[in-house]
PDB file of N, CA and C in Angstrom:
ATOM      1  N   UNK A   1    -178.212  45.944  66.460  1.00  0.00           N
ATOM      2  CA  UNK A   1    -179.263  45.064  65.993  1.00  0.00           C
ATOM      3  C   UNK A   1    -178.609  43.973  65.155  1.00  0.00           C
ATOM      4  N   UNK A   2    -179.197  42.526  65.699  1.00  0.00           N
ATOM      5  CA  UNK A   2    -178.685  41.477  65.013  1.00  0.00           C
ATOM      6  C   UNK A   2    -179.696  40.740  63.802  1.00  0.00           C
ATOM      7  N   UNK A   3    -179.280  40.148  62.864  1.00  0.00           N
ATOM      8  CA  UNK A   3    -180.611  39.644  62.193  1.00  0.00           C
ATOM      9  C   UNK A   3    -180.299  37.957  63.076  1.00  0.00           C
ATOM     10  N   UNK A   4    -181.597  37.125  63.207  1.00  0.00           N
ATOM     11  CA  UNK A   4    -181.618  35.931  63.952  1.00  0.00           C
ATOM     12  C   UNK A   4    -182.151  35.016  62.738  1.00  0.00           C
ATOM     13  N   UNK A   5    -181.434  33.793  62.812  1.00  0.00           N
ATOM     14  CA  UNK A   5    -181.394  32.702  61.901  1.00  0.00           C
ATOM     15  C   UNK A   5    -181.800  31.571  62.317  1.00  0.00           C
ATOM     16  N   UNK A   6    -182.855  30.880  62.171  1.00  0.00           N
ATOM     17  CA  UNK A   6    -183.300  29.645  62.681  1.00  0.00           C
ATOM     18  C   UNK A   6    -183.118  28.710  61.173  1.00  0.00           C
ATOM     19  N   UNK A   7    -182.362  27.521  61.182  1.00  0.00           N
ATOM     20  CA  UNK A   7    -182.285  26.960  60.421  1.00  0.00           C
ATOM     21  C   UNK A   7    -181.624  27.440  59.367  1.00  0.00           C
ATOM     22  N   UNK A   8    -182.686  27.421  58.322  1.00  0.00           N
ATOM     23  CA  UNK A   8    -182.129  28.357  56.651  1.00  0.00           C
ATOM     24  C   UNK A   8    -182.936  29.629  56.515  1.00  0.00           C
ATOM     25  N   UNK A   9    -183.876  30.049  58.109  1.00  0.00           N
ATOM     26  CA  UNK A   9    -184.685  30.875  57.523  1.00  0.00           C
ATOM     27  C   UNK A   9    -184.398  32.150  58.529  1.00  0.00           C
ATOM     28  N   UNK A  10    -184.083  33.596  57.803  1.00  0.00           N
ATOM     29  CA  UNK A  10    -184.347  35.026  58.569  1.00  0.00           C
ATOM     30  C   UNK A  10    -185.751  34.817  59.641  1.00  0.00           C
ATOM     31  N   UNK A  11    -185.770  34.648  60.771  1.00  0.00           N
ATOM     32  CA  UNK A  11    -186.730  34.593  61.633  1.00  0.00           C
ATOM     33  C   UNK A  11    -186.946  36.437  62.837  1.00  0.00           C
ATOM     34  N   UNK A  12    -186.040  36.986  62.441  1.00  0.00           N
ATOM     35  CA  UNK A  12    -186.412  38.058  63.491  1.00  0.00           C
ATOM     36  C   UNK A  12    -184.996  39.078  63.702  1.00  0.00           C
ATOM     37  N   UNK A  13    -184.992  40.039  64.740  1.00  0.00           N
ATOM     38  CA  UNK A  13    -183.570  40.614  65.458  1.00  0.00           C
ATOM     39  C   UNK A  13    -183.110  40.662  66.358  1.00  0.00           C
ATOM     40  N   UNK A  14    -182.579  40.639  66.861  1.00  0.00           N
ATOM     41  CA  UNK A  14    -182.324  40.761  68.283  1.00  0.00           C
ATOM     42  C   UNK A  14    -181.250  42.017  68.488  1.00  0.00           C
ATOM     43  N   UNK A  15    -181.171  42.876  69.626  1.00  0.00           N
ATOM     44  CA  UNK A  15    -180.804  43.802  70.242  1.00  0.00           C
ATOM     45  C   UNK A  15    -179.832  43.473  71.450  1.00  0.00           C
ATOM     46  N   UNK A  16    -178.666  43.044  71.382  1.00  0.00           N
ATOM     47  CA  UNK A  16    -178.007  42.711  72.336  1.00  0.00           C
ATOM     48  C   UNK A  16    -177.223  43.635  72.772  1.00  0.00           C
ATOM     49  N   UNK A  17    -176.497  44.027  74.057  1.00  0.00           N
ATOM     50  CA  UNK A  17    -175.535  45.172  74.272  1.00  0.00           C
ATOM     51  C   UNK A  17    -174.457  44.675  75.271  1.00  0.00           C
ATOM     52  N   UNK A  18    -173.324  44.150  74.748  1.00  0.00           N
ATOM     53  CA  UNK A  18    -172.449  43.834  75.656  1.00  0.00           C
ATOM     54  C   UNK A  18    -171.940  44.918  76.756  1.00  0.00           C
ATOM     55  N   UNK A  19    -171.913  44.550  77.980  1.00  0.00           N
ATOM     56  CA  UNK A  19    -171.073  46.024  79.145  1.00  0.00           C
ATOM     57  C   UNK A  19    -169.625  44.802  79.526  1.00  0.00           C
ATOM     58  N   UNK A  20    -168.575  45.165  78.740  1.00  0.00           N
ATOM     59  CA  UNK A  20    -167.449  44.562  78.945  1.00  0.00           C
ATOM     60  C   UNK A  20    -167.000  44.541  80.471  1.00  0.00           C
ATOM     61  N   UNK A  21    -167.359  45.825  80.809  1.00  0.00           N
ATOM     62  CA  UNK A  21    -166.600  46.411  82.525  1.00  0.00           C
ATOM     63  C   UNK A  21    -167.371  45.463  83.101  1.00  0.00           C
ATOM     64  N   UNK A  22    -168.745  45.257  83.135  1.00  0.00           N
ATOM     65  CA  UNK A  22    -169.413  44.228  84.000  1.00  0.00           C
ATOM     66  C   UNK A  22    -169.479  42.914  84.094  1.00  0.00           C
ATOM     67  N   UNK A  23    -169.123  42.811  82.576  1.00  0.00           N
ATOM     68  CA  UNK A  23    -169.780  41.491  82.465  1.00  0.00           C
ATOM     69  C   UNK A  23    -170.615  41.014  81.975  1.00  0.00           C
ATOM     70  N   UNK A  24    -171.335  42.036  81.590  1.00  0.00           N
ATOM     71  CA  UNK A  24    -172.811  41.964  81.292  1.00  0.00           C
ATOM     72  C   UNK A  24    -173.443  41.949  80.296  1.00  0.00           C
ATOM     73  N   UNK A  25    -174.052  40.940  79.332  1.00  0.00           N
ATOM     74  CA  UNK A  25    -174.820  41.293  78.002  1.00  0.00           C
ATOM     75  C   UNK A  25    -176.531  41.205  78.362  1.00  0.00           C
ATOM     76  N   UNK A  26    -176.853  42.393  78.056  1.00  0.00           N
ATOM     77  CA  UNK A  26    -178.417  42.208  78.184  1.00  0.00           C
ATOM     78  C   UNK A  26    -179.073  42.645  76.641  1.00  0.00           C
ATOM     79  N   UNK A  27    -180.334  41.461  76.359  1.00  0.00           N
ATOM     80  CA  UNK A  27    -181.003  41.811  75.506  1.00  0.00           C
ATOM     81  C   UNK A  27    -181.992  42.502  75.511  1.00  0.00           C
ATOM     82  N   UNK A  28    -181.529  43.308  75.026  1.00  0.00           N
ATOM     83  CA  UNK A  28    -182.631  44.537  75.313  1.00  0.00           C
ATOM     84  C   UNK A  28    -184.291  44.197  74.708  1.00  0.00           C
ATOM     85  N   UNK A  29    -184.150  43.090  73.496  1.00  0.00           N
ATOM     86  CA  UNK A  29    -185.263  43.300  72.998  1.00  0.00           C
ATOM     87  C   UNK A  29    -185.271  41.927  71.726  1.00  0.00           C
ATOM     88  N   UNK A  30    -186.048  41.048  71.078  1.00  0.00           N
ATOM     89  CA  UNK A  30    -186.088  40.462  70.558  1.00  0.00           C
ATOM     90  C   UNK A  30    -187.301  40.310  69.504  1.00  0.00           C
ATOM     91  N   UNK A  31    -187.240  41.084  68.223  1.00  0.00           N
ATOM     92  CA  UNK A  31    -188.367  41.135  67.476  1.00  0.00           C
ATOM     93  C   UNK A  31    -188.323  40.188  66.485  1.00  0.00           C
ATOM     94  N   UNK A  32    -189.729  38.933  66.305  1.00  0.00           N
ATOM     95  CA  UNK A  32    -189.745  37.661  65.684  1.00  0.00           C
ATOM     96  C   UNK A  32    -190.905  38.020  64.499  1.00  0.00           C
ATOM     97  N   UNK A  33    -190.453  38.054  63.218  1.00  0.00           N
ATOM     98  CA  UNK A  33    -190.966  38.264  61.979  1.00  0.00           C
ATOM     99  C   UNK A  33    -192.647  37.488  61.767  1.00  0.00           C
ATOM    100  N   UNK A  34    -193.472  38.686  61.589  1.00  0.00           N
ATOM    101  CA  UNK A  34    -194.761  37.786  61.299  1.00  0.00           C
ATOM    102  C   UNK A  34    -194.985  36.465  61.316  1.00  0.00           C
ATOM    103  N   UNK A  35    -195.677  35.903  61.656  1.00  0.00           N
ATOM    104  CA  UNK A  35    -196.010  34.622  61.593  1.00  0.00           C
ATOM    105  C   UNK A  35    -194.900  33.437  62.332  1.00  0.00           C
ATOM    106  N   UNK A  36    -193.870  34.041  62.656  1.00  0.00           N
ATOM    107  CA  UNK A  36    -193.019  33.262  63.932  1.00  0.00           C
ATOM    108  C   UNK A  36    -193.580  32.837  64.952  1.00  0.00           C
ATOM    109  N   UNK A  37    -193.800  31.827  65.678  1.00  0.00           N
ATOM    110  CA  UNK A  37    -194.290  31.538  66.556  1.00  0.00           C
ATOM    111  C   UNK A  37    -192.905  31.050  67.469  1.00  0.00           C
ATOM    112  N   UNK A  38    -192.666  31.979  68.659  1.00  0.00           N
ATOM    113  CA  UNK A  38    -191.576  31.511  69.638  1.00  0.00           C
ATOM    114  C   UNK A  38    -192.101  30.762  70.892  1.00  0.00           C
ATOM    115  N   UNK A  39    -191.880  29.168  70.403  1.00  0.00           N
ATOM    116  CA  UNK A  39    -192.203  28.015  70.509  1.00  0.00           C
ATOM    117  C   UNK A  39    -190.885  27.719  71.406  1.00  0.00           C
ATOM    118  N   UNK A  40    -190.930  26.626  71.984  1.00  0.00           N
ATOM    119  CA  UNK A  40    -190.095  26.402  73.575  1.00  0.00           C
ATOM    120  C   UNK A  40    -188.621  25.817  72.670  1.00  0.00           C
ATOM    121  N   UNK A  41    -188.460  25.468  71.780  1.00  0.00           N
ATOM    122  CA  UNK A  41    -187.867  24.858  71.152  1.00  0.00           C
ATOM    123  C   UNK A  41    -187.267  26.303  70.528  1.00  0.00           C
ATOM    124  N   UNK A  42    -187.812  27.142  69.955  1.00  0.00           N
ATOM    125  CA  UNK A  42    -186.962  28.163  69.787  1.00  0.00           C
ATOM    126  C   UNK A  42    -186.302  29.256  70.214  1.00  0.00           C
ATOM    127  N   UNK A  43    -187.093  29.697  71.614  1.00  0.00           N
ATOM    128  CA  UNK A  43    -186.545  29.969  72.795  1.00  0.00           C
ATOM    129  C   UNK A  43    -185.704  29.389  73.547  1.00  0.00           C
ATOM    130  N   UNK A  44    -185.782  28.321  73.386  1.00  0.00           N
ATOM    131  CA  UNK A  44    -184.011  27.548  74.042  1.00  0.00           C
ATOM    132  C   UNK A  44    -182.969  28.125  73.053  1.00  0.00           C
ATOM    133  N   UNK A  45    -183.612  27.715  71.854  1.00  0.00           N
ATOM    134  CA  UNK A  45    -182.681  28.370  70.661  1.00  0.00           C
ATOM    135  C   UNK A  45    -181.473  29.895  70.811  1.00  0.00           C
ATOM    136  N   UNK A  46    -182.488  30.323  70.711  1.00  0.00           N
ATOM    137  CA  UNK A  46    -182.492  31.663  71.108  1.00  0.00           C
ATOM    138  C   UNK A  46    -181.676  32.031  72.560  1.00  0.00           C
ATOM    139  N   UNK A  47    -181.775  31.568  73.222  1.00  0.00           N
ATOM    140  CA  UNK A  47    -181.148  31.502  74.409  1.00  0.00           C
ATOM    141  C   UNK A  47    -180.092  30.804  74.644  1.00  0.00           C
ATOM    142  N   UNK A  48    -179.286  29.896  73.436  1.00  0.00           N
ATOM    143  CA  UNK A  48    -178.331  29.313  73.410  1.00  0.00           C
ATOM    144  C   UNK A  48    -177.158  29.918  72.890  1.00  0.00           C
ATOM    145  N   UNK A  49    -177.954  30.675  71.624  1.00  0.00           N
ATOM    146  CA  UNK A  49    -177.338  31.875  70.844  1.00  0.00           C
ATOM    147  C   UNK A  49    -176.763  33.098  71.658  1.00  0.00           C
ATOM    148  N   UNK A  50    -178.139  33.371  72.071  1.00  0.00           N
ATOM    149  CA  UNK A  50    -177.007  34.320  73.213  1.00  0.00           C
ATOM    150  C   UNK A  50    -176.115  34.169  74.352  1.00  0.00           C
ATOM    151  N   UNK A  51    -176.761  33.301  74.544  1.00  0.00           N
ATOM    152  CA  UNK A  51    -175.131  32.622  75.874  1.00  0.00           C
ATOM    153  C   UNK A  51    -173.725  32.255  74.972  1.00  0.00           C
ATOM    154  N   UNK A  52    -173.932  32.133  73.641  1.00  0.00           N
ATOM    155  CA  UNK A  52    -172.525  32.039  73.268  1.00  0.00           C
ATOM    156  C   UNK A  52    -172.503  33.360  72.980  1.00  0.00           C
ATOM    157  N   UNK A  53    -172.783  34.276  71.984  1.00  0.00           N
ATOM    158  CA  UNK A  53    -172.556  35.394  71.887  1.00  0.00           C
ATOM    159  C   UNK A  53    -172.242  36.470  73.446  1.00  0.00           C
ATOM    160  N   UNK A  54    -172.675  35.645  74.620  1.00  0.00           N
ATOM    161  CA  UNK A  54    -172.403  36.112  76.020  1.00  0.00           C
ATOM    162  C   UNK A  54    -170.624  36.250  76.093  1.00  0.00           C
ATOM    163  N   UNK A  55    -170.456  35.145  75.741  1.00  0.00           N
ATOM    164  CA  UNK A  55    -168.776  34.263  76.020  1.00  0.00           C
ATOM    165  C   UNK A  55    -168.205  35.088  75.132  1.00  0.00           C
ATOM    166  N   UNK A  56    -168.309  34.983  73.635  1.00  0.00           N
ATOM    167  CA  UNK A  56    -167.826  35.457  72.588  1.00  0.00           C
ATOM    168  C   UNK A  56    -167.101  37.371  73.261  1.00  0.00           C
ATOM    169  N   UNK A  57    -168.230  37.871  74.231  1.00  0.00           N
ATOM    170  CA  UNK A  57    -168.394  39.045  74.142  1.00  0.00           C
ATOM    171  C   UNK A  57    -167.786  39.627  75.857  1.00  0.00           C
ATOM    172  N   UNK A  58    -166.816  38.158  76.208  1.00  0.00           N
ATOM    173  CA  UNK A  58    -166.479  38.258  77.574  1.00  0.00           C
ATOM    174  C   UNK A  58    -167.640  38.570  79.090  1.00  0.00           C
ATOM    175  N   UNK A  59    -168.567  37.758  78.571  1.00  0.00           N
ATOM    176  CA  UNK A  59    -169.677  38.421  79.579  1.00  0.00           C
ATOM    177  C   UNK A  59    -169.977  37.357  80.289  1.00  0.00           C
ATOM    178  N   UNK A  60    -169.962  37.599  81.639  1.00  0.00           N
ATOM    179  CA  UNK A  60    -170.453  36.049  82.269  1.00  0.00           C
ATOM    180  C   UNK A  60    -172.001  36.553  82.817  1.00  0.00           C
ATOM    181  N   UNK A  61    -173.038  37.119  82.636  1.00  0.00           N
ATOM    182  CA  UNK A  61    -174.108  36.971  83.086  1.00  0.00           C
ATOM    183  C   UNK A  61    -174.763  37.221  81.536  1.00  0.00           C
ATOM    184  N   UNK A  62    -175.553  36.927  82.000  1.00  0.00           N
ATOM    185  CA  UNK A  62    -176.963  37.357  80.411  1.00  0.00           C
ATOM    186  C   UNK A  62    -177.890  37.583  80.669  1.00  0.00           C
ATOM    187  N   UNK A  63    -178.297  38.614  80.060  1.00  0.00           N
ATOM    188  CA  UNK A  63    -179.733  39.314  80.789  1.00  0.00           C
ATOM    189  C   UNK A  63    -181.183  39.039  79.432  1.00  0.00           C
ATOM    190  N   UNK A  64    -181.538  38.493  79.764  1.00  0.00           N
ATOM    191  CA  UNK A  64    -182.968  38.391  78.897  1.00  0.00           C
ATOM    192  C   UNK A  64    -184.077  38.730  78.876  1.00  0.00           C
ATOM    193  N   UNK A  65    -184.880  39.150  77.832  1.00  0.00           N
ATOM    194  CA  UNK A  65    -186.158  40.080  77.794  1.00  0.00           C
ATOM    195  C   UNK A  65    -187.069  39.412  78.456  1.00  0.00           C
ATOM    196  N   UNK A  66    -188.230  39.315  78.836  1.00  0.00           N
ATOM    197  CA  UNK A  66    -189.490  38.606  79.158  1.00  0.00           C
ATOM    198  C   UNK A  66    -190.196  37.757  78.265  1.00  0.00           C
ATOM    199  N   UNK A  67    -190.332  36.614  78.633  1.00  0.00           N
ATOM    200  CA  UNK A  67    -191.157  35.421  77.413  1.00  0.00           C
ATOM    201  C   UNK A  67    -189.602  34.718  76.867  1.00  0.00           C
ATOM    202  N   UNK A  68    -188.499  35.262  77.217  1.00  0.00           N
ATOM    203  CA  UNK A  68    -187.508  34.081  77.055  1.00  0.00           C
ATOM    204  C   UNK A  68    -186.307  33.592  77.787  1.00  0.00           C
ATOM    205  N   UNK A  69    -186.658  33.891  79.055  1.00  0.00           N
ATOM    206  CA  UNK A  69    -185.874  33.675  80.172  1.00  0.00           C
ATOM    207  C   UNK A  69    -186.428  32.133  80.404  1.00  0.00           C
ATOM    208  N   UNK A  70    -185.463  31.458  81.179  1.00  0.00           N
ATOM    209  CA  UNK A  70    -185.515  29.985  81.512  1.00  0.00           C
ATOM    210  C   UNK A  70    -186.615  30.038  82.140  1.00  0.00           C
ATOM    211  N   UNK A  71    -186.993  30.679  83.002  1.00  0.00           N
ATOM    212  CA  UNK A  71    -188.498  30.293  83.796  1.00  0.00           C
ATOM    213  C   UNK A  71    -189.759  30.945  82.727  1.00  0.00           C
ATOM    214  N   UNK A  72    -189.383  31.461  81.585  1.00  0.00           N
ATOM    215  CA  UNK A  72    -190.532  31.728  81.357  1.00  0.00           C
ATOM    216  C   UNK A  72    -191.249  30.836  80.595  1.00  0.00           C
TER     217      UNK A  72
END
Protein backbone atom coordinates (compact mmCIF):
# COMPACT_ATOMS: atom_id res chain seq x y z
CA UNK A 1 0.00 0.00 0.00
CA UNK A 2 1.08 3.37 -1.28
CA UNK A 3 -0.09 6.75 0.20
CA UNK A 4 -1.06 9.03 -3.23
CA UNK A 5 -0.15 12.75 -3.39
CA UNK A 6 -1.88 15.19 -5.55
CA UNK A 7 -0.21 18.43 -5.33
CA UNK A 8 0.54 19.29 -1.47
CA UNK A 9 -2.36 17.23 -0.49
CA UNK A 10 -2.61 13.19 0.96
CA UNK A 11 -5.49 12.33 -1.53
CA UNK A 12 -5.86 8.42 -1.13
CA UNK A 13 -3.69 4.73 -1.61
CA UNK A 14 -3.03 2.86 -3.97
CA UNK A 15 -2.21 -0.98 -4.02
CA UNK A 16 0.23 -1.73 -6.66
CA UNK A 17 2.04 -5.25 -7.12
CA UNK A 18 4.91 -5.47 -9.34
CA UNK A 19 5.38 -9.41 -11.11
CA UNK A 20 9.10 -8.77 -12.16
CA UNK A 21 9.07 -12.38 -14.14
CA UNK A 22 6.24 -10.87 -16.27
CA UNK A 23 6.43 -7.73 -16.52
CA UNK A 24 3.65 -6.92 -14.97
CA UNK A 25 2.38 -4.22 -12.44
CA UNK A 26 -1.25 -4.41 -11.68
CA UNK A 27 -3.23 -2.16 -9.44
CA UNK A 28 -5.03 -3.99 -7.57
CA UNK A 29 -7.04 -1.24 -6.08
CA UNK A 30 -7.12 2.56 -5.60
CA UNK A 31 -8.82 4.10 -2.45
CA UNK A 32 -9.50 8.17 -2.79
CA UNK A 33 -10.03 9.91 0.71
CA UNK A 34 -13.57 11.37 1.41
CA UNK A 35 -14.55 14.03 -0.49
CA UNK A 36 -11.95 13.33 -3.49
CA UNK A 37 -13.54 13.56 -6.47
CA UNK A 38 -11.48 11.42 -9.30
CA UNK A 39 -11.93 13.93 -11.92
CA UNK A 40 -10.31 13.21 -15.57
CA UNK A 41 -7.53 15.37 -14.70
CA UNK A 42 -6.69 13.23 -11.81
CA UNK A 43 -7.03 10.05 -13.30
CA UNK A 44 -4.57 10.89 -15.96
CA UNK A 45 -2.69 11.80 -12.87
CA UNK A 46 -2.90 8.82 -11.40
CA UNK A 47 -2.20 6.92 -14.34
CA UNK A 48 0.94 8.74 -15.06
CA UNK A 49 2.17 7.84 -11.62
CA UNK A 50 1.81 4.49 -12.21
CA UNK A 51 3.29 4.10 -15.55
CA UNK A 52 6.39 5.51 -14.03
CA UNK A 53 6.31 3.51 -11.00
CA UNK A 54 5.60 0.66 -14.00
CA UNK A 55 9.32 1.50 -15.43
CA UNK A 56 10.79 2.21 -12.05
CA UNK A 57 9.61 -1.47 -11.24
CA UNK A 58 10.89 -3.04 -14.70
CA UNK A 59 7.37 -3.67 -15.90
CA UNK A 60 6.31 -3.03 -19.36
CA UNK A 61 2.50 -3.56 -19.11
CA UNK A 62 0.19 -1.90 -16.40
CA UNK A 63 -2.77 -3.20 -15.31
CA UNK A 64 -5.48 -0.82 -13.93
CA UNK A 65 -8.54 -1.03 -11.73
CA UNK A 66 -11.92 0.06 -13.32
CA UNK A 67 -12.92 3.92 -13.51
CA UNK A 68 -9.17 4.54 -14.36
CA UNK A 69 -8.13 2.89 -17.32
CA UNK A 70 -7.70 5.13 -20.54
CA UNK A 71 -11.08 4.19 -21.91
CA UNK A 72 -12.73 4.70 -18.89
Amino acid sequence: MLPVVYGESFIGRIEAIPDRKTGVLTVKNIWLEDGVRAGVRLRAAIRAAADRFARFNNCRELILPEGFRPED
